[in-house]
Every structure is written in C-alpha cells, then in structure tokens.
Protein backbone atom coordinates (compact mmCIF):
# COMPACT_ATOMS: atom_id res chain seq x y z
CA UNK A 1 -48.11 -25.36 -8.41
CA UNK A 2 -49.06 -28.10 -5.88
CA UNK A 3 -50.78 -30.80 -6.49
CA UNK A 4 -54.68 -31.09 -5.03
CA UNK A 5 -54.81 -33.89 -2.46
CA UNK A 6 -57.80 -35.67 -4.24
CA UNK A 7 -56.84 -35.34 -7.85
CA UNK A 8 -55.36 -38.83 -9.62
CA UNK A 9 -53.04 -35.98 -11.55
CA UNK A 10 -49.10 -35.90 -11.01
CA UNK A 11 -47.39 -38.84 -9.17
CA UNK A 12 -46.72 -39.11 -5.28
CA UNK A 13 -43.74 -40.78 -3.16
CA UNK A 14 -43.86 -44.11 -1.04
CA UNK A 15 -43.89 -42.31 1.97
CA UNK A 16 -46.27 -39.87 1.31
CA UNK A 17 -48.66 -42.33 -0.16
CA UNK A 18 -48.96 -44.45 3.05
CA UNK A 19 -49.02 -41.70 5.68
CA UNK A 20 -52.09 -40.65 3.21
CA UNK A 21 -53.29 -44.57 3.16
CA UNK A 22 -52.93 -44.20 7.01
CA UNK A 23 -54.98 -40.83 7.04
CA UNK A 24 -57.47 -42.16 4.88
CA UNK A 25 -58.15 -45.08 6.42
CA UNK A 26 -58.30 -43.89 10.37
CA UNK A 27 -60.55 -41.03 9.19
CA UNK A 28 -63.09 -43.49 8.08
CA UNK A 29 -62.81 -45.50 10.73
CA UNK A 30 -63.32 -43.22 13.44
CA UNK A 31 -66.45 -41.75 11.76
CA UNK A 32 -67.77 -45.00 12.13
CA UNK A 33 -67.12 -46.09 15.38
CA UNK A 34 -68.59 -42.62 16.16
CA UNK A 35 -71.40 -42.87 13.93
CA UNK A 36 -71.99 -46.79 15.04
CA UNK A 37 -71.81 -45.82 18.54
CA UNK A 38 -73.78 -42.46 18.68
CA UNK A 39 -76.54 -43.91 16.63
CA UNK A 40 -77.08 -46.37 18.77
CA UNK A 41 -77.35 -44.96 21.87
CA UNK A 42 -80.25 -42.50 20.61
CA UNK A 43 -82.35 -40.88 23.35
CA UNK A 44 -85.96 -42.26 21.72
CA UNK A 45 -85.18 -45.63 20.45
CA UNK A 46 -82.42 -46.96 18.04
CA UNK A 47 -81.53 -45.37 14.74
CA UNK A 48 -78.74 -47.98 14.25
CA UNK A 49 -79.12 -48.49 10.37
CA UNK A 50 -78.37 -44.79 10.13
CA UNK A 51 -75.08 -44.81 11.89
CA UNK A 52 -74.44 -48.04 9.59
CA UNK A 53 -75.40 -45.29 6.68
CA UNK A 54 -72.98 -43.26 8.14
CA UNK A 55 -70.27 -45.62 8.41
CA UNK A 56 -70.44 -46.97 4.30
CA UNK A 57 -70.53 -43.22 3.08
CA UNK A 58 -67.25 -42.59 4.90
CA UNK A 59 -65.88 -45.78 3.84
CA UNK A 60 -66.98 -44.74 -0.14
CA UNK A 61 -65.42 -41.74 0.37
CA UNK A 62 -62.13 -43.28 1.56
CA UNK A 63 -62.15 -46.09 -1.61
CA UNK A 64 -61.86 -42.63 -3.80
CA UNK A 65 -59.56 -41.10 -1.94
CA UNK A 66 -57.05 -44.46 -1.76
CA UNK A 67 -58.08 -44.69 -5.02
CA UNK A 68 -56.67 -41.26 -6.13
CA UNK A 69 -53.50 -41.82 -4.60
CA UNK A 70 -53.05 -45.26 -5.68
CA UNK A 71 -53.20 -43.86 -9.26
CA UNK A 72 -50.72 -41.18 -8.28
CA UNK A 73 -48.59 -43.73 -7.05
CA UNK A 74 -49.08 -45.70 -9.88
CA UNK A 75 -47.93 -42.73 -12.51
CA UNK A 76 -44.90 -42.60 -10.10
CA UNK A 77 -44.01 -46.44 -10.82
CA UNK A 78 -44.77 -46.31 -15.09
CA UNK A 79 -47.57 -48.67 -14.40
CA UNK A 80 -51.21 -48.47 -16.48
CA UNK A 81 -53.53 -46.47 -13.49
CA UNK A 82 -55.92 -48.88 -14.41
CA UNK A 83 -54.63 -51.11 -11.58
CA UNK A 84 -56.24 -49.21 -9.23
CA UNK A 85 -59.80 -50.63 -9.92
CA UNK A 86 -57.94 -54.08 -8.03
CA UNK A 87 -58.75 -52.26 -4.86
CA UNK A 88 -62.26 -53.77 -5.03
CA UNK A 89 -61.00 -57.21 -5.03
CA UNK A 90 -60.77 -58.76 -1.78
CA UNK A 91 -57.12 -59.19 -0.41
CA UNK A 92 -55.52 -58.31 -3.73
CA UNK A 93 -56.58 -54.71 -2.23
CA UNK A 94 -53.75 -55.43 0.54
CA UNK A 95 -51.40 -56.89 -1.74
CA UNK A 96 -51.46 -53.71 -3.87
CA UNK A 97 -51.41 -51.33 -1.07
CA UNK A 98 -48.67 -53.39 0.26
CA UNK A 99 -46.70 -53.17 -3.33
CA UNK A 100 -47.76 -49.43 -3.78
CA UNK A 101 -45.99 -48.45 -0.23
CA UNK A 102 -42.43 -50.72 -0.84
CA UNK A 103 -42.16 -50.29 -4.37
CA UNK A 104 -39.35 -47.77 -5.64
CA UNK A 105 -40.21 -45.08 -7.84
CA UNK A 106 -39.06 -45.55 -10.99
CA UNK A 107 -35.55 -44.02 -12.40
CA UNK A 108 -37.06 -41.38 -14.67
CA UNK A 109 -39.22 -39.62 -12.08
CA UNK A 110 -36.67 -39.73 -8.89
C-alpha cells in the first residue's frame, strides 16, 4: 500500500523529498502573493491584514507538511525524527533541508 503524502510514516528518497520541499514551498508562496495582492486591492477599502492572515495559514500549513517529510526522510537516514523540530530555528532550517536533500539513504533501506 502507498504511503499518504502527509503522514511522517514510512521513509522517502532524496529526490522525492525535495521535488516535495519544492512543491511545498511554491504552493505557499503563491497563495500569498495572491492573497497579499488580492487583499489589497479590495473594491471598498483595504483588507490587507486578511491577505497577511491568509499568507501565515498557508505558510503553517507548509511547516507541517516539510515537517512530515523531513521525518520521512529522516527514518530513511536512521536518524531520531526528532530533528525535525530544528526547522523552527532560523538558518539551521536551511542547513537541514540542505542535509536532508544530499544525504544518502542509509545501506539497510536502499
């Protein structure tokens, strides 16, 4: 059976974790440049703080989803998934993305 897309279950290649990474993070940030810029430009006034609303929910919901496949990843590599909670940490988040995409898999699960 194949594994769900947002479940932290199973592990998960190099390549498929950044074109995920990738699809994660342009997702979010086209739904805020839409939101930002839609809001805006509002036909009665400005309802700018909404489209900024707009834009931190899809950012949220693209921490969890990085954050599922960087403990997929993770499981792949025989490291604790409790390294995943770096990704709030400002630039260590790049510098684990970084490792998680160049990093081979380990021997017993390739």
């Amino acid at each position: 059976m194949k594994e769900p897309l947002l479940s932290s279950l199973g592990t998960i290649n190099r390549i498929h974790f950044t074109i995920r990474i990738m699809m994660f993070t342009g997702v979010a940030f086209f739904i805020s440049v839409f939101a930002l810029n839609f809001f805006s430009h509002w036909h009665h006034g400005t309802h700018y703080p909404l489209g900024i609303f707009v834009s931190l929910l899809a950012s949220l919901i693209a921490l969890y989803c990085i954050a599922m496949q960087s403990i997929k990843r993770l499981n792949a590599l025989k490291q604790p998934p409790i390294y995943s909670a770096l990704l709030v940490v400002p630039f260590v988040n790049v510098a684990l993305i970084l490792f998680l995409m160049v990093a081979p898999a380990s021997k017993a699960t390739a």
